[in-house]
Protein backbone atom coordinates (compact mmCIF):
# COMPACT_ATOMS: atom_id res chain seq x y z
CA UNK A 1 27.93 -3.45 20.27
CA UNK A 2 26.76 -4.06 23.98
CA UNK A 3 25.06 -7.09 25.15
CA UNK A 4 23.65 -7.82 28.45
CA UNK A 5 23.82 -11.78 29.68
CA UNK A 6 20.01 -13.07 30.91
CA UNK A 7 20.34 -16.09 33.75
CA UNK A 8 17.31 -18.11 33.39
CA UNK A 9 16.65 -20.76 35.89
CA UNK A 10 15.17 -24.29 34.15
CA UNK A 11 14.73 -26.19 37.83
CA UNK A 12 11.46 -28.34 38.53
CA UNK A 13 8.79 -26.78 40.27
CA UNK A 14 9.70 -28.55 43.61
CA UNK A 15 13.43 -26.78 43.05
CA UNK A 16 11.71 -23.32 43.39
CA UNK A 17 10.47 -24.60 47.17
CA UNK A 18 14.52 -25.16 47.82
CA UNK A 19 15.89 -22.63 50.04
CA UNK A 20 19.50 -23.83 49.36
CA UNK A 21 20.70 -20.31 47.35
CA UNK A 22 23.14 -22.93 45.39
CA UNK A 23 22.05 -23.79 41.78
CA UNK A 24 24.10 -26.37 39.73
CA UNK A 25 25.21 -24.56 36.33
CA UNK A 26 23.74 -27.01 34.17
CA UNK A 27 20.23 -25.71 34.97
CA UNK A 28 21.33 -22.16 34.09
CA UNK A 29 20.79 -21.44 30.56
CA UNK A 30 22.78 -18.09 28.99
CA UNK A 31 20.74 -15.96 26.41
CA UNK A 32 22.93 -13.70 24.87
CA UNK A 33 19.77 -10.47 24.34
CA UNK A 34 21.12 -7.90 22.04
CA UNK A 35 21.36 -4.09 23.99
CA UNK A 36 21.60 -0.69 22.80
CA UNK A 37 21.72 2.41 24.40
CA UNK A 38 18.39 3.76 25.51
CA UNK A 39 18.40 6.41 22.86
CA UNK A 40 17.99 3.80 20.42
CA UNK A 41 14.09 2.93 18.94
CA UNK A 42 13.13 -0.30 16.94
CA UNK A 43 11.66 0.79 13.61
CA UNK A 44 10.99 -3.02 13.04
CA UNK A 45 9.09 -5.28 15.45
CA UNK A 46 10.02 -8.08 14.21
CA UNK A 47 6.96 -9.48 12.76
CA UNK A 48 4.53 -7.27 10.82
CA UNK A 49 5.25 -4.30 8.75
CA UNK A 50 3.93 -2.15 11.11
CA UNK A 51 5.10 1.78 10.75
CA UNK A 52 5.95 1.17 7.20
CA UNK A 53 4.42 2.60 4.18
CA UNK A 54 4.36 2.33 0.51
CA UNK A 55 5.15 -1.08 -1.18
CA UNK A 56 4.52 -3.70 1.90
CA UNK A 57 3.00 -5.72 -0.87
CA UNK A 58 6.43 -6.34 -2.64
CA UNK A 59 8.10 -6.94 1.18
CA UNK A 60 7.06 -9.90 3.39
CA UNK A 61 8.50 -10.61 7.36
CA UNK A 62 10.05 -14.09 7.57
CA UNK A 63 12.31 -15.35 10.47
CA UNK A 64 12.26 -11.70 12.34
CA UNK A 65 14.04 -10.27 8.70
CA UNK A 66 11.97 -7.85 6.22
CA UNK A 67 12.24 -9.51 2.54
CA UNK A 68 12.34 -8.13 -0.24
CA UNK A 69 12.19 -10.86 -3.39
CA UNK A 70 12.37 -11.23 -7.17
CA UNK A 71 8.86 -12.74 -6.70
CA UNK A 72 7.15 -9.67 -4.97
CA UNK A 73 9.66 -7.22 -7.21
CA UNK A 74 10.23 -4.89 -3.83
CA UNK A 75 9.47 -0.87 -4.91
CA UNK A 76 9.91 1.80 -1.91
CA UNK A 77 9.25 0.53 1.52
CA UNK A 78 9.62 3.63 3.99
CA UNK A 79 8.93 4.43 7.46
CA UNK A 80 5.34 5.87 7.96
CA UNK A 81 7.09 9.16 10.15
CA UNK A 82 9.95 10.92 9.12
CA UNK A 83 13.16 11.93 10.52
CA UNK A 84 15.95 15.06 10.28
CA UNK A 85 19.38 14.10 11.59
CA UNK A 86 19.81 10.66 13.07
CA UNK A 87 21.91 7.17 13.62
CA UNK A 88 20.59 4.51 11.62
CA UNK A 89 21.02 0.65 12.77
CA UNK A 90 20.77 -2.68 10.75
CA UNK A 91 21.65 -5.82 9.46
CA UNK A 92 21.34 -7.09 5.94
CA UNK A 93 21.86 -10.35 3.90
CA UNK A 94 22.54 -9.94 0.32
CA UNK A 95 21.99 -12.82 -2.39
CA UNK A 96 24.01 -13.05 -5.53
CA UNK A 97 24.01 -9.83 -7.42
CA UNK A 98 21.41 -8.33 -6.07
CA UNK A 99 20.73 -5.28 -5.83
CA UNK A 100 18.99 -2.46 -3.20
CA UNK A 101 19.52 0.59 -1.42
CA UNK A 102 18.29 2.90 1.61
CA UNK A 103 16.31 5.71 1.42
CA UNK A 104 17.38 8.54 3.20
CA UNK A 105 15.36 12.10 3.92
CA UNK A 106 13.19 10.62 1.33
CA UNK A 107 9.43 11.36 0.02
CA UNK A 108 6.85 9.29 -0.16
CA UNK A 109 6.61 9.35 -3.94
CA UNK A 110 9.30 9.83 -6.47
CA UNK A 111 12.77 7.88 -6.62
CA UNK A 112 14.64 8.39 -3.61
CA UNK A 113 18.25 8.37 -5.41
CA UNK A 114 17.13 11.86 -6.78
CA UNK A 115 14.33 13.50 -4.62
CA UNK A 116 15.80 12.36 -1.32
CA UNK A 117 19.08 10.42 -1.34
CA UNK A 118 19.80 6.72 -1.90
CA UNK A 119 22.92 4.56 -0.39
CA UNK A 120 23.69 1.40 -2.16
CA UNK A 121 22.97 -1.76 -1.10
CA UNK A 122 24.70 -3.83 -3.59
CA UNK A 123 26.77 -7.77 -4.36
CA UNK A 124 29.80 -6.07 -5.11
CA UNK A 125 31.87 -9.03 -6.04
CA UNK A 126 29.04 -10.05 -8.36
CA UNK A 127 30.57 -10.19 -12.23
CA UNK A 128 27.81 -8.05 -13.95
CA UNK A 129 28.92 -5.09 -11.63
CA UNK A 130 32.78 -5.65 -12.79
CA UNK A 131 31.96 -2.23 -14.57
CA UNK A 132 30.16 0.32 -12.25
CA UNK A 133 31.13 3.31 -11.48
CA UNK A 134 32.64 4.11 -7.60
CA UNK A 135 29.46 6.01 -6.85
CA UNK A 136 27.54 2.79 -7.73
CA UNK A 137 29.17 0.65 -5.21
CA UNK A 138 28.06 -0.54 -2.02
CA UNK A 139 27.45 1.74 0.63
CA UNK A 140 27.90 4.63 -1.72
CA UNK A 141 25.54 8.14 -2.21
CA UNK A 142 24.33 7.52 -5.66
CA UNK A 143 25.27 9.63 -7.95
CA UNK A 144 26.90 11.70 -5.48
CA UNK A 145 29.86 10.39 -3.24
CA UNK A 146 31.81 6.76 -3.75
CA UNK A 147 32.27 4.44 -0.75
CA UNK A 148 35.84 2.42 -0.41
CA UNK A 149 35.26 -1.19 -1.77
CA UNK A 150 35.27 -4.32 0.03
CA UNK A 151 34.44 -4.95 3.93
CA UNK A 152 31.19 -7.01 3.10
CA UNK A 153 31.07 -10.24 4.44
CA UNK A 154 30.38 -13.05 1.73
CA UNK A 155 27.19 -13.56 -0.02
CA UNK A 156 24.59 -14.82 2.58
CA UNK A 157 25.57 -13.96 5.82
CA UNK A 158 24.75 -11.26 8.04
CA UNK A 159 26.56 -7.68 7.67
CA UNK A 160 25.80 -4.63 9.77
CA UNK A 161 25.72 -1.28 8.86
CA UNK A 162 25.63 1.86 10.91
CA UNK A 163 24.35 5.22 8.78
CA UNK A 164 24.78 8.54 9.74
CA UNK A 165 23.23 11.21 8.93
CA UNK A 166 23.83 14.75 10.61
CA UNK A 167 23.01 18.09 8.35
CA UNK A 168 25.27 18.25 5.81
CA UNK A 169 26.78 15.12 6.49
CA UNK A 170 27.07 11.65 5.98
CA UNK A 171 28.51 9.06 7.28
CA UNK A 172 28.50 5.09 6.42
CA UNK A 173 29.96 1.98 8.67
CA UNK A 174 30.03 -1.41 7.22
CA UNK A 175 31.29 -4.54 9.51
CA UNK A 176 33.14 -1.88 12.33
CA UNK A 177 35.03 0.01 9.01
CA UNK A 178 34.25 3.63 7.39
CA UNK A 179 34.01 3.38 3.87
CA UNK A 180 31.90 6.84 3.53
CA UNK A 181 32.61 10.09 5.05
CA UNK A 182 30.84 12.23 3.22
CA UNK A 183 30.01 16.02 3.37
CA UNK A 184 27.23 16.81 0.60
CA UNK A 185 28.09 20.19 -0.60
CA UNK A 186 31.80 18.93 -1.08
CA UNK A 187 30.54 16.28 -2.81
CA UNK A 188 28.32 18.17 -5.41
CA UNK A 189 30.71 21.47 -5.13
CA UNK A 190 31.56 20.73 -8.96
CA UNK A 191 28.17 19.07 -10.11
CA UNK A 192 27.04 15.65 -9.24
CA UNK A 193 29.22 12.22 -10.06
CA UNK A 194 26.47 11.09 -12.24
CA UNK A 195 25.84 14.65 -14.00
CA UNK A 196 21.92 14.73 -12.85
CA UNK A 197 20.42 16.79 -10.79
CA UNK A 198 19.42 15.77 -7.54
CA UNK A 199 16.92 18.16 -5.53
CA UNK A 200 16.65 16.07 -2.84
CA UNK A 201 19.94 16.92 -1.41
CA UNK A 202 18.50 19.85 -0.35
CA UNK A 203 15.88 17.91 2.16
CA UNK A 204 16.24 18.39 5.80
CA UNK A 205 14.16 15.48 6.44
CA UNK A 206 12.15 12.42 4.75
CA UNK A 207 11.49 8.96 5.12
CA UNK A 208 13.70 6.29 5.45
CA UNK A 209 13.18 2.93 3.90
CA UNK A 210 14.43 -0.29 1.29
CA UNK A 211 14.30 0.67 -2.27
CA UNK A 212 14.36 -3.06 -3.70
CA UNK A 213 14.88 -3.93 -7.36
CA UNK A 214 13.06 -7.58 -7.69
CA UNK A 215 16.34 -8.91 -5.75
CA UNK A 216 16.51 -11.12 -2.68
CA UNK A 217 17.59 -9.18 0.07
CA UNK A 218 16.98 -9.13 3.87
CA UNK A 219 16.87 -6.74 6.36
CA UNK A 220 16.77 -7.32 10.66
CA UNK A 221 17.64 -5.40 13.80
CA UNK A 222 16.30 -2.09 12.34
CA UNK A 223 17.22 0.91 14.84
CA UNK A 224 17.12 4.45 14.75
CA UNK A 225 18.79 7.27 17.48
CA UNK A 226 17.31 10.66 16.97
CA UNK A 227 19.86 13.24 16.92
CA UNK A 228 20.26 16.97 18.19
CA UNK A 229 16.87 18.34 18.71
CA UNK A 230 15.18 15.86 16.25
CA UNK A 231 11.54 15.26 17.58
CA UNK A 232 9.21 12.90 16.37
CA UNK A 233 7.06 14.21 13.30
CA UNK A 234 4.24 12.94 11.77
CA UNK A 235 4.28 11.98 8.29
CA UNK A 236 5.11 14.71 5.43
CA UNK A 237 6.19 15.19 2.07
């Protein structure tokens, strides 16, 4: 990921009347400022749950990170617009076992694993998942398409994710490493993994947002890229 270095000068006010060019390096302080491409938007500012919709109550914004906690449960936090095909940026912090996911092309109302599409957010290594199935798994479609184990960095640091999400496709990037390269109607061409239906496959576009489960998880750096001829929309169903 590109970053750009920012020189800040931390002189006196009488240096600034100096005309000597020179500056000792000790009164140069280096900020390391995080840089996308321009094609990339915030979703998150950082400090309010602005542009979000549905359960802010179970979310709060702590230390530039989106919570969700056992104490405020979580529910369906989504974006207020909605988006078609895109590149989806973040990091997130998991506690033990716990347990969330992201909403993809999802509605405002309903359960996003079925009427839109839902990839886990999940403790793998935690002992009460020793028995989940692939499609349960971290990074995983639920219900529809397992991710490869493993890549997640341990329990309370920061991991990024890149998600990907182009027709018919998906694709998932934890820590610099695929583990899901997914095209739907492959996936589903013999029924779903977990033998349910799931309409929302067939959505075009939707929301995206945390589905939390009363678990302590954090989310930060929240981008988006629009892709193709995606334009902004207002919000829909």
């Amino acid at each position: 990921m590109p970053y750009m270095l920012v020189f800040e000068h931390q002189g006196s006010d009488s240096d600034s009347d100096s005309d000597d060019p020179r500056m000792l390096i000790d009164d140069v302080s280096l900020s390391i400022v995080r840089h996308d491409t321009p094609e990339f938007e915030s979703l998150f500012d950082g400090r309010t749950l602005d542009g979000w919709t549905g359960a802010t109550k179970g979310y709060r914004v702590r230390d530039g990170a989106i919570e969700c906690s056992k104490a405020q449960f979580g529910g369906n936090l989504l974006t207020a617009e909605v988006f078609d095909d895109f590149v989806l940026r973040f990091e997130f912090k998991l506690s033990p076992g716990s347990n969330n996911g992201i909403a993809l092309r999802a509605p405002l109302d309903g359960d996003p694993a079925y009427l839109g599409m839902e990839s886990q957010v999940l403790d793998n290594g935690d002992r009460r998942y020793k028995g989940i199935k692939p499609w349960q798994r971290h990074g995983s479609i639920y219900g529809i398409s397992p991710a490869l184990p493993g890549y997640q960095r341990p329990v309370g640091e920061w991991n990024t994710e890149e998600i990907r999400v182009e027709g018919r496709k998906v694709r998932i990037t934890l820590n610099g490493t695929v583990i899901l390269d997914c095209d739907l109607d492959d996936a589903t061409s013999e029924g779903t993994l977990s033998g349910q239906k799931h309409p929302g496959l067939d959505r075009k576009s939707g929301h995206i947002g945390f589905c939390g489960h009363g678990d302590d998880v954090a989310y930060r750096n929240i981008r988006i890229r629009r892709l193709g001829s995606s334009q902004r929309k207002t919000p829909q169903d």
